[in-house]
N, C-alpha and C. Protein backbone atom coordinates (compact mmCIF):
# COMPACT_ATOMS: atom_id res chain seq x y z
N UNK A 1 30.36 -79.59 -83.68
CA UNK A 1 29.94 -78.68 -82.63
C UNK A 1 29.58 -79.51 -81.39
N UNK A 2 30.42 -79.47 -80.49
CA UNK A 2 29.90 -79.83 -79.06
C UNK A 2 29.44 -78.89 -77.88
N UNK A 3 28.61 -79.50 -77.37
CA UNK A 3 28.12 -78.25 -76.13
C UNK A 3 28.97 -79.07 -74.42
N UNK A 4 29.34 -78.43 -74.14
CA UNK A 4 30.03 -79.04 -72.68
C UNK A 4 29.41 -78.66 -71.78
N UNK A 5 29.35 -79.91 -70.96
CA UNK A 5 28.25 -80.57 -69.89
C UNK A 5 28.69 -79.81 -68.12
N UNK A 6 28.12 -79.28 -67.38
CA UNK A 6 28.44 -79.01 -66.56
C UNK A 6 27.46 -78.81 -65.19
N UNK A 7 28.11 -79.61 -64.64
CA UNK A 7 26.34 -80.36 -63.50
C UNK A 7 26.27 -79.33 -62.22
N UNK A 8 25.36 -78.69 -63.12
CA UNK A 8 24.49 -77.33 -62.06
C UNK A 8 24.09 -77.73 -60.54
N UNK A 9 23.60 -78.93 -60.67
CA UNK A 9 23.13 -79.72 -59.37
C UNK A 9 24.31 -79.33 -58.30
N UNK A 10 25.28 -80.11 -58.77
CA UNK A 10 26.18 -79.93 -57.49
C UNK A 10 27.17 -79.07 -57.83
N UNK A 11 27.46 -78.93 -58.89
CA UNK A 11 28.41 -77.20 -58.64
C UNK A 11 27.44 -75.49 -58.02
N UNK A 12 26.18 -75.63 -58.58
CA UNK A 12 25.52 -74.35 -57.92
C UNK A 12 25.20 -74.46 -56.84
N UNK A 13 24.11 -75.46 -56.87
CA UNK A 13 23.79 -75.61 -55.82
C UNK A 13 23.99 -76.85 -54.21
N UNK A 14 24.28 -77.66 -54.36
CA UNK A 14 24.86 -78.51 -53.82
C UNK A 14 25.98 -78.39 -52.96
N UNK A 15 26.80 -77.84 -53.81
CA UNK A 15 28.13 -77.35 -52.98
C UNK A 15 28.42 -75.88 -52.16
N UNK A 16 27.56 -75.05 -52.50
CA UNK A 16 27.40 -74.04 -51.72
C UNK A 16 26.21 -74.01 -50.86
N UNK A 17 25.31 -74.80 -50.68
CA UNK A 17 24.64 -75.50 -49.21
C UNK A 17 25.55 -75.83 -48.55
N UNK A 18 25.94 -76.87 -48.71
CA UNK A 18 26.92 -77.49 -47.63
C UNK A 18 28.31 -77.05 -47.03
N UNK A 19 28.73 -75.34 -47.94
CA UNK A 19 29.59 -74.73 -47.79
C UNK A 19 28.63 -73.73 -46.67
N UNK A 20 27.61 -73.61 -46.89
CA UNK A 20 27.20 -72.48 -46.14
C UNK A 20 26.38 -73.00 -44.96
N UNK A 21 25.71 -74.16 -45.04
CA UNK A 21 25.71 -75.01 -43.59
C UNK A 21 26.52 -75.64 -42.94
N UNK A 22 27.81 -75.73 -43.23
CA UNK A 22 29.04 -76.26 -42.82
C UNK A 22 29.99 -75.30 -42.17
N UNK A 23 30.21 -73.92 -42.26
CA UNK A 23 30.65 -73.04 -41.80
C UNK A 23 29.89 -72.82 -40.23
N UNK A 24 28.28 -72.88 -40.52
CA UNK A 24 27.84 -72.47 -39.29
C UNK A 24 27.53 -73.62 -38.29
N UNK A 25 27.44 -74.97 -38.77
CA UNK A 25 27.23 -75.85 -38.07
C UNK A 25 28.81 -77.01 -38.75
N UNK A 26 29.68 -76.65 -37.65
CA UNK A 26 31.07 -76.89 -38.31
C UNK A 26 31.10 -78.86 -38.37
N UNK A 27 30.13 -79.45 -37.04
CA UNK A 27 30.53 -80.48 -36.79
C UNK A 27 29.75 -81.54 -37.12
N UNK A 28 28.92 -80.94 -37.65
CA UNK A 28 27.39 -82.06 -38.28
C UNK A 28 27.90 -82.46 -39.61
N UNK A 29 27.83 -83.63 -39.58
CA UNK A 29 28.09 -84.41 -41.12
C UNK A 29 26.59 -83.99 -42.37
N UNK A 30 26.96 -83.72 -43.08
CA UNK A 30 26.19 -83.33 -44.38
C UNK A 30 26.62 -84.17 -45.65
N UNK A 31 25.58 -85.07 -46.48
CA UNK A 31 25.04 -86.57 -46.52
C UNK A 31 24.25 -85.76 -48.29
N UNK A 32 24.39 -86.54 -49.65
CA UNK A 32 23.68 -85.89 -50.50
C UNK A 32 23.00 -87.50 -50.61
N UNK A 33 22.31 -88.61 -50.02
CA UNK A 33 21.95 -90.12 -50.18
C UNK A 33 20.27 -90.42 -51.19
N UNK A 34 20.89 -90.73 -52.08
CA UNK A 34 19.22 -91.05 -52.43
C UNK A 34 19.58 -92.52 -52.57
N UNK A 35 18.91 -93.14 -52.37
CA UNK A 35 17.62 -92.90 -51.35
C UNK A 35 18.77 -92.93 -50.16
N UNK A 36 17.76 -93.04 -49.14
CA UNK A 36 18.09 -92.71 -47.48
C UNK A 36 18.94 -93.44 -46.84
N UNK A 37 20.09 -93.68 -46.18
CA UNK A 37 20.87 -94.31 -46.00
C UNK A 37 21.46 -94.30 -44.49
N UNK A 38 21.02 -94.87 -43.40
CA UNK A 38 21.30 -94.77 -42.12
C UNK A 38 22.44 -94.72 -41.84
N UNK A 39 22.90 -93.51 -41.03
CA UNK A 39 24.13 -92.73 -40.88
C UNK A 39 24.27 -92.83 -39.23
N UNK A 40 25.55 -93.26 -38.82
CA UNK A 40 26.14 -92.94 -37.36
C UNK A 40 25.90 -91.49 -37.00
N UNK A 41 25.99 -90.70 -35.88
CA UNK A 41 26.33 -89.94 -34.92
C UNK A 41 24.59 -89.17 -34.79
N UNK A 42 24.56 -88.75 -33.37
CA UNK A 42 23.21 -87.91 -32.93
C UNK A 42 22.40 -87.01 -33.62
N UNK A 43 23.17 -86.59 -34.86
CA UNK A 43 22.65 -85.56 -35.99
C UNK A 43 23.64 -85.67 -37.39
N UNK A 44 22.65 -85.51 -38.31
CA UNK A 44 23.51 -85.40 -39.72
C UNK A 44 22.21 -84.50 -40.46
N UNK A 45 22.51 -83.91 -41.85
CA UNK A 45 21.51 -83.68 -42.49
C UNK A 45 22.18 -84.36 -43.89
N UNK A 46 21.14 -84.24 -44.18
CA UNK A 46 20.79 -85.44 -45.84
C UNK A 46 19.95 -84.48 -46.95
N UNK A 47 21.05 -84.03 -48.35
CA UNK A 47 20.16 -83.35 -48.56
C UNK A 47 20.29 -84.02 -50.43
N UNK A 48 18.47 -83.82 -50.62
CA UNK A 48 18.20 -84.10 -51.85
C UNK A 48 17.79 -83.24 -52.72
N UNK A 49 18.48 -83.51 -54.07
CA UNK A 49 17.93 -82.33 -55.39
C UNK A 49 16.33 -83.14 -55.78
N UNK A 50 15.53 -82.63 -55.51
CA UNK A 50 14.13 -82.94 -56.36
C UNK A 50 13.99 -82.76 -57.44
N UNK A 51 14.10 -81.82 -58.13
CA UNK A 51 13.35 -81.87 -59.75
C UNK A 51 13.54 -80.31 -60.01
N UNK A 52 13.77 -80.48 -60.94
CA UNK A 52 13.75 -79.17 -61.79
C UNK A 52 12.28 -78.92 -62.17
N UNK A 53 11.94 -77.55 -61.43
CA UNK A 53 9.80 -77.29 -61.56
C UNK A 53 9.96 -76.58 -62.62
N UNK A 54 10.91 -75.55 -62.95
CA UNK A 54 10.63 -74.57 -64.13
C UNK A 54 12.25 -74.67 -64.74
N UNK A 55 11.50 -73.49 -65.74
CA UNK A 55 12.39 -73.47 -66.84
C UNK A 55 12.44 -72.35 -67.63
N UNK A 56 13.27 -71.30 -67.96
CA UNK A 56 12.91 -70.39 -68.84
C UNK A 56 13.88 -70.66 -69.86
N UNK A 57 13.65 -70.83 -71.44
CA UNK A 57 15.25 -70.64 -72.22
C UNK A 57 15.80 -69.60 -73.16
N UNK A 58 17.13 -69.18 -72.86
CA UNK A 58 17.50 -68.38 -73.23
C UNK A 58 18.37 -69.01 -74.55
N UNK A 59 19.06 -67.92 -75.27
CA UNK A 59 20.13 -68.87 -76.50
C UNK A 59 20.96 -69.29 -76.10
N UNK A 60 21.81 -68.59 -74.76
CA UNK A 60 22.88 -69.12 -74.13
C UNK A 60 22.77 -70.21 -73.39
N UNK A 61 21.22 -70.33 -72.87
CA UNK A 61 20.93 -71.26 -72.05
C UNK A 61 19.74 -70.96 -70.79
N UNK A 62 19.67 -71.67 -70.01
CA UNK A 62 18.12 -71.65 -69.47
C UNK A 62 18.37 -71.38 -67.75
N UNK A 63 16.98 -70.73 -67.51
CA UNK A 63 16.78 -70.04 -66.23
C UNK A 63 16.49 -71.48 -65.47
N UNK A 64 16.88 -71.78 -64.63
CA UNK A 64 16.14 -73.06 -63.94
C UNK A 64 15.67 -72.98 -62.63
N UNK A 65 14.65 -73.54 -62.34
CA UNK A 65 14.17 -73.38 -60.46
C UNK A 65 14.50 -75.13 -60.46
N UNK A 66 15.01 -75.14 -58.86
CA UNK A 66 15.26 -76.26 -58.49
C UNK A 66 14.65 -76.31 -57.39
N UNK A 67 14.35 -77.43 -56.86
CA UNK A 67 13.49 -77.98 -55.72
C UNK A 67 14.84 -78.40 -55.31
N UNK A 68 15.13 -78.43 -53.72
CA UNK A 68 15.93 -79.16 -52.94
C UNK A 68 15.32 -79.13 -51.62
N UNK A 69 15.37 -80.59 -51.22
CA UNK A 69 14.84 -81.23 -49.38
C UNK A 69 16.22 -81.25 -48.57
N UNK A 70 15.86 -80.71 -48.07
CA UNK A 70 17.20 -80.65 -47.16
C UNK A 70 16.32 -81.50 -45.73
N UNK A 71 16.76 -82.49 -45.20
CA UNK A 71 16.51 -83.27 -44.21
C UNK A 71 17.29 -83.12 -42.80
N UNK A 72 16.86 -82.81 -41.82
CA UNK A 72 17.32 -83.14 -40.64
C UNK A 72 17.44 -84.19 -39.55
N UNK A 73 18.41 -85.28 -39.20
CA UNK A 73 17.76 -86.25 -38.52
C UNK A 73 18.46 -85.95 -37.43
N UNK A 74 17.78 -87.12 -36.15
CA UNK A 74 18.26 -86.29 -35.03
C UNK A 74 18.16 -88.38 -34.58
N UNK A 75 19.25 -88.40 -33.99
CA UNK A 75 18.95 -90.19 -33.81
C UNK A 75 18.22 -90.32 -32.54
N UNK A 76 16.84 -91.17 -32.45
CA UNK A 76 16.96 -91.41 -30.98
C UNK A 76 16.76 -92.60 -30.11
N UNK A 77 17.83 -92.31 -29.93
CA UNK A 77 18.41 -93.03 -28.93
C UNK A 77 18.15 -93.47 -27.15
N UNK A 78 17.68 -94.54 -27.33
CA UNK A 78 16.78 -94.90 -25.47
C UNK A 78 16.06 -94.09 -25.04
N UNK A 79 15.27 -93.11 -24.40
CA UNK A 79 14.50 -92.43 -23.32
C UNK A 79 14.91 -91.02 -23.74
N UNK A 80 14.47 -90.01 -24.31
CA UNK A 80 14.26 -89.23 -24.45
C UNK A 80 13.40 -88.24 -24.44
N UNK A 81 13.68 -87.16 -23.99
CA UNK A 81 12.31 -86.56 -23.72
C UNK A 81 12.02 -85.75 -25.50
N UNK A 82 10.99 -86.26 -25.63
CA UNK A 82 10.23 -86.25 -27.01
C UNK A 82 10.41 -84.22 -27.68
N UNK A 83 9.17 -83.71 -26.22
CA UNK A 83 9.48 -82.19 -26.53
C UNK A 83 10.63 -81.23 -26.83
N UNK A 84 12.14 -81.90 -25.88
CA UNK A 84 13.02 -81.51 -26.00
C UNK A 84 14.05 -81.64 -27.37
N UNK A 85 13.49 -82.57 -28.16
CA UNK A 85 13.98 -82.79 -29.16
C UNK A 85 13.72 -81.94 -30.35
N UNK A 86 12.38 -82.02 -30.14
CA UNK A 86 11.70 -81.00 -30.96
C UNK A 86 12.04 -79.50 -31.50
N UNK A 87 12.41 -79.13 -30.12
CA UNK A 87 12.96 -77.79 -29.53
C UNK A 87 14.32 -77.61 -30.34
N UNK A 88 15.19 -79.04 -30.15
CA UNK A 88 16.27 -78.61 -31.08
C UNK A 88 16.58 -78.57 -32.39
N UNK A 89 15.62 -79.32 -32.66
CA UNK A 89 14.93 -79.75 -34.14
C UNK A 89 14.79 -78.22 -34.91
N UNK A 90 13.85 -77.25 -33.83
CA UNK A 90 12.89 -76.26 -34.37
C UNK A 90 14.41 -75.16 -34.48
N UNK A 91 15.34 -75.16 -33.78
CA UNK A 91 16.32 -74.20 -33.06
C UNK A 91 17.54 -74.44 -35.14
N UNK A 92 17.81 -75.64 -34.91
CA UNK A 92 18.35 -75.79 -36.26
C UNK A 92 17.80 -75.72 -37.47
N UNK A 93 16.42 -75.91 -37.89
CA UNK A 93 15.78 -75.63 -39.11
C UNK A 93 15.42 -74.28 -39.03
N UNK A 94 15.29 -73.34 -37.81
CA UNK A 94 15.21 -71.91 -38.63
C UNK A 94 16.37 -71.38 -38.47
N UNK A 95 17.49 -71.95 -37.98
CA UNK A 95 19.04 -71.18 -38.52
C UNK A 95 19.57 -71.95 -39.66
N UNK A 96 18.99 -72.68 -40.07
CA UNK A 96 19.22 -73.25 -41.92
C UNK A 96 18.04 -72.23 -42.28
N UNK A 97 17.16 -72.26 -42.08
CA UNK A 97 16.59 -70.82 -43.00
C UNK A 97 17.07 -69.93 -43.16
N UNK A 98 17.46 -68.86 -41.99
CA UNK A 98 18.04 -67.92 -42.12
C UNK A 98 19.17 -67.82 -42.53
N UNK A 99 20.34 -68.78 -43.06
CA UNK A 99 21.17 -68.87 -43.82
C UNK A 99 21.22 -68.76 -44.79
N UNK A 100 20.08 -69.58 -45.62
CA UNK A 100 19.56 -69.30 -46.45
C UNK A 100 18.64 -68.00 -46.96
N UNK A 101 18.08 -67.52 -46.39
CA UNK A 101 17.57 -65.98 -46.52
C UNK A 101 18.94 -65.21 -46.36
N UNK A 102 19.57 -65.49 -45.84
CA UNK A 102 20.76 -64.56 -45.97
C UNK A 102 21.39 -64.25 -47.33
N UNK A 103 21.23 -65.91 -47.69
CA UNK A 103 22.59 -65.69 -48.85
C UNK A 103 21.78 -66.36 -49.99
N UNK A 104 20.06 -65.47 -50.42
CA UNK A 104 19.29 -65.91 -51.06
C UNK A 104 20.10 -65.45 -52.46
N UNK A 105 20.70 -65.03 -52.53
CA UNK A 105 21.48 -64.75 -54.01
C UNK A 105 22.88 -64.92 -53.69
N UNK A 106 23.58 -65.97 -54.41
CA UNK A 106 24.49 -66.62 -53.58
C UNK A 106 25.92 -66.43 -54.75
N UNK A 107 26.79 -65.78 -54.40
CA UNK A 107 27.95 -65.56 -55.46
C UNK A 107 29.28 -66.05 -54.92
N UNK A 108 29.98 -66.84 -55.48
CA UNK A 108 31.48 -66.93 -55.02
C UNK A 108 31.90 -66.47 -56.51
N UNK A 109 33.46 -65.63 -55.86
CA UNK A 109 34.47 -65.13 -56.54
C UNK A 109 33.71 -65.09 -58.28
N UNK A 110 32.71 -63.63 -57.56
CA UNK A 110 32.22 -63.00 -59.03
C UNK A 110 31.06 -63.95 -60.04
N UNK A 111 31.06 -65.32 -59.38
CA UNK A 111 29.96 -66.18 -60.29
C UNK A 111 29.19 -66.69 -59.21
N UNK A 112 27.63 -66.20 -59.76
CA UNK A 112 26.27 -66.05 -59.18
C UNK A 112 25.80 -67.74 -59.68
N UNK A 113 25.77 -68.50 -58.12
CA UNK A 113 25.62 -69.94 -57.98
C UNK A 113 23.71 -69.67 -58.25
N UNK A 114 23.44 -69.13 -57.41
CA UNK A 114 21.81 -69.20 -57.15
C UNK A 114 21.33 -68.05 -56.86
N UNK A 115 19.94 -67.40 -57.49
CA UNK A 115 19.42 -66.59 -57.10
C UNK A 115 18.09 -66.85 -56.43
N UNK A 116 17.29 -66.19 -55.71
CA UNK A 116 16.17 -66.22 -55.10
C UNK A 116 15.67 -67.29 -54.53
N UNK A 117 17.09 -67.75 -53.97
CA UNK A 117 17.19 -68.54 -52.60
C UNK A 117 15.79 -68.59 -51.30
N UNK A 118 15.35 -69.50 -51.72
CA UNK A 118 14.41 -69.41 -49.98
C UNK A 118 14.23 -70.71 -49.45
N UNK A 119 13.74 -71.25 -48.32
CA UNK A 119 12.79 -72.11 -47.78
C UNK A 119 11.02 -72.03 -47.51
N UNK A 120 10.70 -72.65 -48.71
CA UNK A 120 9.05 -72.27 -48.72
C UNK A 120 8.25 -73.14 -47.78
N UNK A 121 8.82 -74.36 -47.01
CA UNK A 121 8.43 -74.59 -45.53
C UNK A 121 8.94 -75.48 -44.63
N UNK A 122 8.70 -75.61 -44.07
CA UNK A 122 9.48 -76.92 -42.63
C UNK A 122 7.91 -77.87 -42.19
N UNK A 123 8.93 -79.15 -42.64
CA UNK A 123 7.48 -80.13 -42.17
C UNK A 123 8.50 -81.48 -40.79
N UNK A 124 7.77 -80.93 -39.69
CA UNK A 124 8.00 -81.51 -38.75
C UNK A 124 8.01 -82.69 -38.80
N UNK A 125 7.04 -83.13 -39.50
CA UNK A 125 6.67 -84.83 -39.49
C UNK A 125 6.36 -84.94 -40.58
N UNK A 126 7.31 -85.21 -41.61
CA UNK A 126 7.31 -85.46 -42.94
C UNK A 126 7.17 -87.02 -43.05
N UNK A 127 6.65 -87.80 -44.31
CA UNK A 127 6.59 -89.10 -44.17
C UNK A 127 7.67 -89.64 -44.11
N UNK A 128 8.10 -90.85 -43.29
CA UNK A 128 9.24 -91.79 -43.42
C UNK A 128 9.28 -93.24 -43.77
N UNK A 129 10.33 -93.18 -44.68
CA UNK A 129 10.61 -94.73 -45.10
C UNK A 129 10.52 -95.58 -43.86
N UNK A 130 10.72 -96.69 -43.95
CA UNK A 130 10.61 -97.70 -42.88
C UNK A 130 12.33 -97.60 -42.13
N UNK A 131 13.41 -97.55 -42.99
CA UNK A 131 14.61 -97.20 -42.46
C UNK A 131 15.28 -95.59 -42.13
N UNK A 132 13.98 -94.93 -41.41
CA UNK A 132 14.14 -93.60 -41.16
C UNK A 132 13.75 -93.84 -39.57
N UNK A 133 12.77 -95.00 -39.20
CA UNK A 133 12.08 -94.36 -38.01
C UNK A 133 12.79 -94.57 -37.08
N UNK A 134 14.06 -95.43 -37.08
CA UNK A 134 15.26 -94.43 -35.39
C UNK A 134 15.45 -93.25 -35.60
N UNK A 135 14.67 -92.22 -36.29
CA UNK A 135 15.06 -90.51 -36.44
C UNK A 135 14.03 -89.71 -36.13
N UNK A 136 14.14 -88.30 -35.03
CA UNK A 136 13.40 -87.60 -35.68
C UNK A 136 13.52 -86.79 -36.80
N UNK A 137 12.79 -86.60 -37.68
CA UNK A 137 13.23 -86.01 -38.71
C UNK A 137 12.29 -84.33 -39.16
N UNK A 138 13.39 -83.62 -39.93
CA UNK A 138 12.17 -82.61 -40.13
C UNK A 138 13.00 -82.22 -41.84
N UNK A 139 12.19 -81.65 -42.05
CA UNK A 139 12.22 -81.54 -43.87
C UNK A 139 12.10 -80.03 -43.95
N UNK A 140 12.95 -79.09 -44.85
CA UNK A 140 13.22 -78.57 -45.00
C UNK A 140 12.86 -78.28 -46.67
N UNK A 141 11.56 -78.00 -47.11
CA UNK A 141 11.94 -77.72 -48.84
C UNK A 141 12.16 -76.31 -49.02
N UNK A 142 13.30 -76.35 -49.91
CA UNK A 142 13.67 -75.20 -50.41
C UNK A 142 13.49 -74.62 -52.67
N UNK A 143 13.54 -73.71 -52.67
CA UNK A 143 13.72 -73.44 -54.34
C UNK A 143 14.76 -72.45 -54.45
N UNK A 144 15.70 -72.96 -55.52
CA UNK A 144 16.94 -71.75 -56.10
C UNK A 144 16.27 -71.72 -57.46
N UNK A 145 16.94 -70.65 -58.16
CA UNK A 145 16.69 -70.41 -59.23
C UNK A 145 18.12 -70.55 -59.64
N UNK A 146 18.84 -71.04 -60.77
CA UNK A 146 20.21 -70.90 -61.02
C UNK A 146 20.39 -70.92 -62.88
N UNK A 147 21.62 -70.56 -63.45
CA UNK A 147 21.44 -70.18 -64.91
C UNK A 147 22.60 -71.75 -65.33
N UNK A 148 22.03 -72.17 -66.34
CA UNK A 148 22.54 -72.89 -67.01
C UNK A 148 22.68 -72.70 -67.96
N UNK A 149 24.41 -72.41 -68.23
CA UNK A 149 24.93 -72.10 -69.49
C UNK A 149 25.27 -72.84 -70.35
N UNK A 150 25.33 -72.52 -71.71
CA UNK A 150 25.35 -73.37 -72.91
C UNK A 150 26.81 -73.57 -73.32
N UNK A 151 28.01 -74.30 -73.29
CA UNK A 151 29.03 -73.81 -74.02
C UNK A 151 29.18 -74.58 -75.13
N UNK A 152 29.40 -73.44 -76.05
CA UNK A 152 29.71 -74.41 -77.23
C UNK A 152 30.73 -74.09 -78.15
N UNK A 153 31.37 -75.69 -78.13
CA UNK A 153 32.78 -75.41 -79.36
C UNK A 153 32.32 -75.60 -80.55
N UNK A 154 33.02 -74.92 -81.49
CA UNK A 154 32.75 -75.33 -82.65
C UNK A 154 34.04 -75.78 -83.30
């Protein structure tokens, strides 16, 4: 009897973030780096799976909540005006929210990737590694809930 392995991380959720922040922000590079990895052009986002917080199990298999940071960096570069950055900072992390509130239960072709999709907050000034501080950065944590199924041959 084998059970076959199938990585929820980036088939549920992983790949339909970046399908659904990629549609609306067509030209920003989207980055999955652990750890943090300094990236070319004026903006990218960088996004990390945290940890699995819960768990419910079923026979088929288990309810899971996932933590994911979705990161925003913004490079800066010589003389900038500080506020104005901010501004665009604030302008892109609540249209990644509302993307996410949109498509808090998230289905392609009939199979339900994630349910009860949200962003539980935005931290402007989240701590940074030492190879973060050419960025401003803002942090984005989010929780899906997604089902992990059991398959098994016998």
């Amino acid at each position: 009897m084998t059970i076959t392995f199938a990585n929820i991380y980036k088939d549920n959720i992983l790949d339909g973030l970046k399908k659904i922040i990629s549609t609306e922000f067509n030209k920003m590079p989207i980055y999955n780096d652990f750890p943090f990895m300094s990236r070319g052009g004026s903006m990218f986002l960088n996004i990390v799976i945290a940890d699995d917080v819960d768990e419910e199990s079923f026979t088929q298999g288990k309810l899971r909540k996932i933590e994911v940071a979705i990161r925003l960096y913004q490079s800066l570069q010589g003389l900038q005006e500080h506020n104005k950055n901010k501004s665009i900072q604030n302008r892109y992390a609540e249209r990644i929210r509302a993307l996410i509130e949109q498509n808090s239960n998230y289905t392609i072709s009939g199979s339900t990737k994630w349910i009860n999709g949200l962003v539980s907050s935005i931290d402007y000034e989240p701590d940074l590694e030492e190879n973060e501080d050419n960025y401003l950065v803002c942090e984005l944590s989010c929780e899906f809930m997604t089902m992990q199924t059991f398959i098994i041959e016998e």
